[in-house]
Protein backbone atom coordinates (compact mmCIF):
# COMPACT_ATOMS: atom_id res chain seq x y z
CA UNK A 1 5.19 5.09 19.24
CA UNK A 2 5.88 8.03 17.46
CA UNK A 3 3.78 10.43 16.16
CA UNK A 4 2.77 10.55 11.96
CA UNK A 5 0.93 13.22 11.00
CA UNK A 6 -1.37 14.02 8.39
CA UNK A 7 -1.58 17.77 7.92
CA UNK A 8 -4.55 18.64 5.78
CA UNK A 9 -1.92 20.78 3.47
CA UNK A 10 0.63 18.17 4.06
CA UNK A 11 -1.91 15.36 2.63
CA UNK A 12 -1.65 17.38 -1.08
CA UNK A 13 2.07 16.51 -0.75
CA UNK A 14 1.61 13.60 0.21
CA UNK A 15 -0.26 12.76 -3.27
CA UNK A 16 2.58 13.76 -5.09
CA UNK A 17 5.07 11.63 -3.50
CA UNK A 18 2.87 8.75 -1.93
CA UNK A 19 4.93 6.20 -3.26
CA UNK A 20 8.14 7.66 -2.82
CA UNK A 21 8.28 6.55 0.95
CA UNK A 22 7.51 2.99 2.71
CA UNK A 23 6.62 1.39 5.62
CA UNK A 24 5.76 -1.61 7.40
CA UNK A 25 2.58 -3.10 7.22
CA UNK A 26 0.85 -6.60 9.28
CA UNK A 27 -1.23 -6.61 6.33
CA UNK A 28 1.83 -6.88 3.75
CA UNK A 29 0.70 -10.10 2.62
CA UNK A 30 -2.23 -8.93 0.47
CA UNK A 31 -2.24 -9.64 -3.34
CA UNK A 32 1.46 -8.61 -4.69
CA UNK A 33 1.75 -8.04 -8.08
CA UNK A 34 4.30 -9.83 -9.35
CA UNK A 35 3.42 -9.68 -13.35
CA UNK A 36 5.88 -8.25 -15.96
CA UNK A 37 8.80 -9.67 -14.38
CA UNK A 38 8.23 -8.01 -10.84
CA UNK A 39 11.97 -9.05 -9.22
CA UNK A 40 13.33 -6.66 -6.53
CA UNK A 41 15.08 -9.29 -4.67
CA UNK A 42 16.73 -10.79 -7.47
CA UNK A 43 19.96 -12.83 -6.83
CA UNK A 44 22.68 -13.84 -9.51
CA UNK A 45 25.21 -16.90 -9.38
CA UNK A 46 27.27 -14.62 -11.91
CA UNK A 47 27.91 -11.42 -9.37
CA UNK A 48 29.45 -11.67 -6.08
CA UNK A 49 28.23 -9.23 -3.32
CA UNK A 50 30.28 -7.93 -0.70
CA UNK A 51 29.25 -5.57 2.39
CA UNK A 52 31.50 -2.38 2.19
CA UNK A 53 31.52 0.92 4.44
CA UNK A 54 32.77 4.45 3.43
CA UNK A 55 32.72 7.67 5.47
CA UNK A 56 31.32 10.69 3.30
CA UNK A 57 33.02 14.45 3.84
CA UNK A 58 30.69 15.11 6.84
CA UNK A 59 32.49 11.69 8.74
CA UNK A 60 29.44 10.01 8.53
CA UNK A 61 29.48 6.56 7.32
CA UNK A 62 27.21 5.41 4.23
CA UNK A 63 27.16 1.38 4.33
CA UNK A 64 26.96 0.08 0.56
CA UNK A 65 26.90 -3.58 -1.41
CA UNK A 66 29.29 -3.92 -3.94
CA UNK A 67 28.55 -5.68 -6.54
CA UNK A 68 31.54 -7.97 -8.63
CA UNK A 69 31.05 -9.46 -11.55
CA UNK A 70 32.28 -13.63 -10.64
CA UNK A 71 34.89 -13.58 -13.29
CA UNK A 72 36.17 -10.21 -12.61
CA UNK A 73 40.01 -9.99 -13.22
CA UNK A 74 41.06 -7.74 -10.98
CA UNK A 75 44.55 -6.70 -12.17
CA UNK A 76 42.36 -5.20 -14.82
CA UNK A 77 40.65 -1.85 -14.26
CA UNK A 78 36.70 -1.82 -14.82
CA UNK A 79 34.45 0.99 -15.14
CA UNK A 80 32.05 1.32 -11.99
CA UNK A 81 28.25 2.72 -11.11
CA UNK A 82 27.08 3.88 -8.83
CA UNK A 83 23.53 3.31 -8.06
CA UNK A 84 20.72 5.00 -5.52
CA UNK A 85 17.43 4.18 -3.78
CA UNK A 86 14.28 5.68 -4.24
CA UNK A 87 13.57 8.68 -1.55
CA UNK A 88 12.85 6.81 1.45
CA UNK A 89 13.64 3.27 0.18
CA UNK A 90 16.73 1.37 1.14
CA UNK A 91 19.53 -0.01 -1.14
CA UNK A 92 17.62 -3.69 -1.24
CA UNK A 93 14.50 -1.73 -3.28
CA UNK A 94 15.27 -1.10 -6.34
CA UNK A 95 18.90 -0.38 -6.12
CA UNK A 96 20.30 -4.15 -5.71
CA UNK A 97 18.45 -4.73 -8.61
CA UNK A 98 20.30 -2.39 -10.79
CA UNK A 99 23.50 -3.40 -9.34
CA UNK A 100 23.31 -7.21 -10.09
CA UNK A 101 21.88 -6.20 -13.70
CA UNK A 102 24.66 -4.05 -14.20
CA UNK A 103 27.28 -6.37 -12.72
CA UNK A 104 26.25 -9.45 -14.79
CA UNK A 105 27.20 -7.28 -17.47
CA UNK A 106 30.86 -6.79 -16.43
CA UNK A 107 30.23 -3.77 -14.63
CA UNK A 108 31.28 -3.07 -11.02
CA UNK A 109 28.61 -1.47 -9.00
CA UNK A 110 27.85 -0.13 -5.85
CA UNK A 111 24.70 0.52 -4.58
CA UNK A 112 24.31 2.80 -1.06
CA UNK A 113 22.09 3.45 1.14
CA UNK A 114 21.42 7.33 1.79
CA UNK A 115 22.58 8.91 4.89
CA UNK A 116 19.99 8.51 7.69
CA UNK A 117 18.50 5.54 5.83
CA UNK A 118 19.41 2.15 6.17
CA UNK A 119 22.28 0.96 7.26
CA UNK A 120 24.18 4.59 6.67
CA UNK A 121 24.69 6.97 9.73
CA UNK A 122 22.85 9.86 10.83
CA UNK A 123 20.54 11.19 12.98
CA UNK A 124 17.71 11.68 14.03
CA UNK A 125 17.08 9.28 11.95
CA UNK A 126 14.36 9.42 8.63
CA UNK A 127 15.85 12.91 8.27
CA UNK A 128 16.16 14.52 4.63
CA UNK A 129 19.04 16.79 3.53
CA UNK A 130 20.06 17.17 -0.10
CA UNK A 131 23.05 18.31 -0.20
CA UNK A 132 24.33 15.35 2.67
CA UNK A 133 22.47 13.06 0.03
CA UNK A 134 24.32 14.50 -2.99
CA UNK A 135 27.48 14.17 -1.23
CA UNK A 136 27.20 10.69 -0.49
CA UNK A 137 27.10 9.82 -3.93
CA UNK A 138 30.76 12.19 -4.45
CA UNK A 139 31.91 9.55 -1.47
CA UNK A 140 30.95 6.63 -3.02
CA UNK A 141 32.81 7.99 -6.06
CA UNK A 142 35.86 8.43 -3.64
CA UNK A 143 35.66 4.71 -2.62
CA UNK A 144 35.12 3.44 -5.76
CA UNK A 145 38.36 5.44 -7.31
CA UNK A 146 40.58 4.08 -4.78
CA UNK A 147 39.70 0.57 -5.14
CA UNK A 148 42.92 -1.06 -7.32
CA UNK A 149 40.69 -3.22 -9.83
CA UNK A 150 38.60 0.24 -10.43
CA UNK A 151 39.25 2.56 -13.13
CA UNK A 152 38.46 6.11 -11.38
CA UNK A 153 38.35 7.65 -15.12
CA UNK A 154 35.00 5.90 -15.70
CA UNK A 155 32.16 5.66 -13.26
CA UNK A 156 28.79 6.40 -13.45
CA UNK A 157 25.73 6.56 -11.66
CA UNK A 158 22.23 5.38 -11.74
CA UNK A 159 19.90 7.31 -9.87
CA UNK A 160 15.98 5.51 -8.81
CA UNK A 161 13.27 8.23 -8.38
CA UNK A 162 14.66 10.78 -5.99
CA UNK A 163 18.01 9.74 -5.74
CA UNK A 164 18.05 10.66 -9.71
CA UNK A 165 17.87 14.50 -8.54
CA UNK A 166 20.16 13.36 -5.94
CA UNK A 167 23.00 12.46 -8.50
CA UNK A 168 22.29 15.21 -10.59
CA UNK A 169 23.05 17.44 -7.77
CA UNK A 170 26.35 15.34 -7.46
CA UNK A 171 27.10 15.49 -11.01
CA UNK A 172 26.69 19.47 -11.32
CA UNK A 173 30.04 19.60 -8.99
CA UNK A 174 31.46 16.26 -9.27
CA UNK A 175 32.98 15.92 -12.87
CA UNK A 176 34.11 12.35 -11.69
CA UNK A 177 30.83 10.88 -12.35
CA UNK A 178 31.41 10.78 -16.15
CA UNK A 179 27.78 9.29 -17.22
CA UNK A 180 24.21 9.95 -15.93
CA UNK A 181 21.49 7.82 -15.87
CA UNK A 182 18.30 8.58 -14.36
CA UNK A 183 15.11 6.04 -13.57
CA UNK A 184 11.50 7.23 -13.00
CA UNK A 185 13.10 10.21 -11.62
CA UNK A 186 11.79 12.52 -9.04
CA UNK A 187 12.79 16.35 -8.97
CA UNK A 188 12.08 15.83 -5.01
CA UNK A 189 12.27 20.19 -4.76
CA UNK A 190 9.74 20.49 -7.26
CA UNK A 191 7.44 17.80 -6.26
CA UNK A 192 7.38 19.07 -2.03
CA UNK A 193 6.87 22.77 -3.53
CA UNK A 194 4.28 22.40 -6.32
CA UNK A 195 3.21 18.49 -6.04
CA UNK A 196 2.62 16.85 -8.99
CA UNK A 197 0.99 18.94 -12.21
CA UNK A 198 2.15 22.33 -10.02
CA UNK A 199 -1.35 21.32 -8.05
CA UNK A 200 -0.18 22.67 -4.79
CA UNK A 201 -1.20 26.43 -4.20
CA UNK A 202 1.53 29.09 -2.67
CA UNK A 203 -1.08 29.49 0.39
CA UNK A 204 -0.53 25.56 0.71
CA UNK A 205 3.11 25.80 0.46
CA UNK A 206 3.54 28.84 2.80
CA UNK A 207 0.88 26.91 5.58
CA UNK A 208 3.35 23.62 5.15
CA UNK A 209 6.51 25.65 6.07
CA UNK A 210 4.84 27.62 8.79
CA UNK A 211 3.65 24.45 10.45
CA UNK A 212 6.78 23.00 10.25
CA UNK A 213 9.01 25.70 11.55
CA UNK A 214 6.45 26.09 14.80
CA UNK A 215 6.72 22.08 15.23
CA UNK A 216 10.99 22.94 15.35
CA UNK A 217 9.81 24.48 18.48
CA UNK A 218 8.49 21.39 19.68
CA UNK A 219 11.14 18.99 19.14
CA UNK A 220 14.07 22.08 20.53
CA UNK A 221 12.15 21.86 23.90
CA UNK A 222 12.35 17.83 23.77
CA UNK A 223 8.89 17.05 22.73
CA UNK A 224 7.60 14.47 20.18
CA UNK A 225 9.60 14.09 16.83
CA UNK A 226 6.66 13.80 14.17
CA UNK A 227 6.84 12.32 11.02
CA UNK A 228 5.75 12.81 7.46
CA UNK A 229 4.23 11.03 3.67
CA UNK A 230 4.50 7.01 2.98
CA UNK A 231 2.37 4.80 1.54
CA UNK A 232 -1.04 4.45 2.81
CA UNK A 233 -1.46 1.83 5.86
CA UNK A 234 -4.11 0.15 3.75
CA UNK A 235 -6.22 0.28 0.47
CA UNK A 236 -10.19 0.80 0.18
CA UNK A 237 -12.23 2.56 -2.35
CA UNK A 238 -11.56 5.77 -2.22
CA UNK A 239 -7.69 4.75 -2.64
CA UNK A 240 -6.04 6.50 -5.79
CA UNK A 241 -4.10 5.11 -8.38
CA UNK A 242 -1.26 6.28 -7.28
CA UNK A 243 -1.59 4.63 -3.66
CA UNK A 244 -2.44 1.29 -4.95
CA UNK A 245 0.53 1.57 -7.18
CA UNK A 246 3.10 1.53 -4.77
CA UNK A 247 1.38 -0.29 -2.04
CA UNK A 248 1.64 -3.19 -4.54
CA UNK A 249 5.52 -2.35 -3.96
CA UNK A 250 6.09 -1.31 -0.44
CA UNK A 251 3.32 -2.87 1.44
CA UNK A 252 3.66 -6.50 -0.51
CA UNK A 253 6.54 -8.81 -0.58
CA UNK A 254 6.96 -8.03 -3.84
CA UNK A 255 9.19 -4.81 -2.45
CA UNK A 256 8.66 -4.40 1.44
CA UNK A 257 12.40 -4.21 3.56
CA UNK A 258 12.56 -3.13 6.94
CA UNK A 259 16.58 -2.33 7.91
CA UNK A 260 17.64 -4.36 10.89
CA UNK A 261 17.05 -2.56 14.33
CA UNK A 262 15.01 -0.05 12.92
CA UNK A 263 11.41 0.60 13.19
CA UNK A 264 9.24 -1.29 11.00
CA UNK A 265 6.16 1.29 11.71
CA UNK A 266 8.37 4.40 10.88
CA UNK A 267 10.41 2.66 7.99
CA UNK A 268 10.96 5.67 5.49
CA UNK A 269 8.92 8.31 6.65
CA UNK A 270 10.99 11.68 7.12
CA UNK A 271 10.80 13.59 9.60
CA UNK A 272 8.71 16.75 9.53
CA UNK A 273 10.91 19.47 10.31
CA UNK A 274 13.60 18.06 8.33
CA UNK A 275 11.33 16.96 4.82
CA UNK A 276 11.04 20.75 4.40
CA UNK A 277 14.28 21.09 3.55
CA UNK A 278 13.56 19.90 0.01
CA UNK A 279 11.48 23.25 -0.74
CA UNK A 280 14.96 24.59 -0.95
CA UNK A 281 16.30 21.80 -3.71
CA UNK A 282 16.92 22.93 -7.15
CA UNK A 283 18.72 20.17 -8.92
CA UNK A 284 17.93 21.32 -12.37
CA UNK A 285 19.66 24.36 -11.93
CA UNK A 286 22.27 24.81 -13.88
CA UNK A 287 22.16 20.63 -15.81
CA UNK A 288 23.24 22.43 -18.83
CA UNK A 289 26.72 22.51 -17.34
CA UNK A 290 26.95 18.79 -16.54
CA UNK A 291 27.63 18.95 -20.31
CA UNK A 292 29.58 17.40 -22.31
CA UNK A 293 29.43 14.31 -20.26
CA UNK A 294 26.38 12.16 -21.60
CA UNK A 295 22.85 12.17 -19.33
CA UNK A 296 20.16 9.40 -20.24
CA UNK A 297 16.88 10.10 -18.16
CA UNK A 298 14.29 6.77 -18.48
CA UNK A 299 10.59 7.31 -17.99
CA UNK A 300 7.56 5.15 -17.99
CA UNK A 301 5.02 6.17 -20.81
CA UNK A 302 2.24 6.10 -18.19
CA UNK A 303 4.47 7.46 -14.87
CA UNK A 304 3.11 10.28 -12.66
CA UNK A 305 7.14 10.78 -13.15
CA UNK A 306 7.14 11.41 -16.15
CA UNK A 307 7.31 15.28 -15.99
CA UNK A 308 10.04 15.73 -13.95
CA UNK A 309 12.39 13.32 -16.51
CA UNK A 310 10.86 15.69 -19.24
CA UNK A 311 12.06 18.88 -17.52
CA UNK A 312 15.19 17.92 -16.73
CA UNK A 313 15.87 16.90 -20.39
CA UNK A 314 14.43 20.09 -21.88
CA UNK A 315 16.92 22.19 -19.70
CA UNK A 316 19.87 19.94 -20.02
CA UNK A 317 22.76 20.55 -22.28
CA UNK A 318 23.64 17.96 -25.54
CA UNK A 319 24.66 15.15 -25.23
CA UNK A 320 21.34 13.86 -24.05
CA UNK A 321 18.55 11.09 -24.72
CA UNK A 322 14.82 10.77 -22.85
CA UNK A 323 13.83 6.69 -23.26
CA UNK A 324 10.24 6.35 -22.39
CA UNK A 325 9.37 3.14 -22.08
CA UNK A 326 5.90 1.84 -23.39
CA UNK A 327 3.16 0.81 -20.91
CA UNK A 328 5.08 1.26 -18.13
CA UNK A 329 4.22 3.43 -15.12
CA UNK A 330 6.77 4.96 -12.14
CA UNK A 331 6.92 2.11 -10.09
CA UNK A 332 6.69 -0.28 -12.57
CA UNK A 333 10.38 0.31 -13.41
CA UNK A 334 11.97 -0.14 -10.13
CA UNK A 335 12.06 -4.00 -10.19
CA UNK A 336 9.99 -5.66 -13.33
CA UNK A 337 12.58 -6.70 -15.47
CA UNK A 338 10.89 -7.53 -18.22
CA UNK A 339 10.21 -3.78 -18.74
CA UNK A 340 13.33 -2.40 -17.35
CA UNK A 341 15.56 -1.25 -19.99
CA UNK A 342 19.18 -2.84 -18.92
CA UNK A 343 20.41 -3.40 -22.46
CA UNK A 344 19.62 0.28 -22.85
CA UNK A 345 21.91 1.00 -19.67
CA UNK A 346 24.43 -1.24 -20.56
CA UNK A 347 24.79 0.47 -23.89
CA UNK A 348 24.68 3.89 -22.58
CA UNK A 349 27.55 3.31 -20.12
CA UNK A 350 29.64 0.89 -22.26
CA UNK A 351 29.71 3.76 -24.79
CA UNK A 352 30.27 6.26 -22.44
CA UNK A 353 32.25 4.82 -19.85
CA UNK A 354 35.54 3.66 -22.10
């Protein structure tokens, strides 16, 4: 079994992105919430999936489901999206979602699953690295632009919590993806250096890094990979709001995945040494030159999200739109359709993507 550890310093983190990660849980079986239209594992008879594979510039593969519309003609050229998990999650929370949405509009999709996640390559695995992640979305784009019933001049991306900072990072030097939408999005730099509200002190972040680099030292002279932030095992009173909130996702079946052949009990977490990288990620650097192709960030009126979306539309360049949506929290909008905007999408990218 390998080791998770809960830092004291790490644990402030940890509030911030509770939710971000999953993992496995006996106990998964407790009370989902399945109200507002709660449907991660949706299924249409209108979209036809198929497994694909693609290697990204590093040669590591990235293992996707495309999603085709059932009456696709394929001598025609469509305009694609691209669409990306939550940090942590896999491509079936969340992102499958999105792509059948999108594809029983006409659209073709593709949803991935994030190097060392899922069924993508790279180890060890649970490890984070942003730019790898950004570049996987730039090698989607390179699959999807050489597919014949594809038109390469129009695809977009979607981007789910952290993979929204993910595709921004893309976008900056990728002016292929011509349309940016973002979903309860996580600036996952900001949110491992400052936690949510800026509530995590300097002397915190310096202690996190320190402890870090000395556990490097650990795993160089083959000791004990350790492990980092999830969802809490279980609920009891002192639980916050945000725990419950997505343990009602991850730790239900109203969201909980485990890949095949990996470890249910280590499903998501990152590694330690590895989740540090993020204090390095600035994806909202330089949005303003993303312009002139459109952005559209979504945000729950009630998400502990909610400031990151409003950042990264204050700094980005016109043309630009923030949609909050009413009543709805973070994790409300990765899979209950009934408050998940996808006319709003639909309109966004059929006007943008020609």
């Amino acid at each position: 079994m390998k080791k998770i550890i809960k830092h004291p310093h790490i644990q402030s983190v940890i509030a911030a992105l509770v939710g971000v990660f999953i993992i496995f849980s006996t106990q998964f079986a407790r009370g989902a919430d399945m109200s507002n239209g709660a449907d991660n594992f949706y299924k249409s008879d209108r979209v036809v999936i198929q497994k694909v594979a693609f290697k990204n510039q590093y040669n590591m593969t990235v293992e996707g489901d495309l999603f085709l519309p059932k009456n696709l003609d394929k001598n025609i050229k469509t305009p694609a999206i691209i669409v990306g998990h939550p940090m942590g999650a896999v491509k079936e929370q969340s992102a499958n979602l999105y792509a059948t949405k999108m594809a029983e509009r006409g659209f073709v999709t593709l949803s991935i699953d994030l190097s060392f996640w899922g069924g993508s390559e790279g180890m060890p695995r649970n490890s984070v690295s942003p730019d790898i992640y950004a570049e996987d979305f730039s090698a989607a784009v390179d699959y999807l632009g050489t597919r014949p019933f594809v038109d390469r001049n129009n695809i977009g991306v979607i981007g789910i919590c952290g993979s929204g900072s993910f595709a921004i990072s893309a976008a900056k030097i990728d002016p292929r993806l011509k349309a940016i939408a973002t979903v309860s999005m996580y600036d996952m730099g900001s949110a491992n250096r400052n936690a949510l509200n800026h509530s995590l002190t300097l002397a915190q972040r310096k202690q996190i890094i320190a402890d870090a680099a000395q556990q490097r030292y650990v795993e160089f002279t083959g000791g004990e990979i350790k492990y980092t932030s999830g969802t809490v095992h279980e609920l009891n009173k002192n639980s916050t709001a945000i725990e419950r909130e997505f343990y009602d996702f991850y730790r239900t079946p109203r969201g909980e995945f485990t890949p095949k052949g990996q470890s249910a009990q280590l499903t998501t977490h990152p590694t330690l040494t590895s989740n540090i990288k993020f204090m390095n990620f600035y994806p909202f650097n330089d949005i303003e030159t993303i312009s002139p192709r459109p952005m559209l960030f979504i945000t729950g009126e009630n998400a502990h999200s909610k400031e990151f979306s409003e950042d990264a539309y204050q700094r980005a360049a016109e043309p630009k739109e923030l949609y909050v949506i009413a009543n709805a929290g973070h994790v409300d909008l990765y899979d209950r359709v009934d408050l998940i905007p996808f006319d709003k999408l639909f309109a966004f990218f059929s006007s943008n993507l020609k």
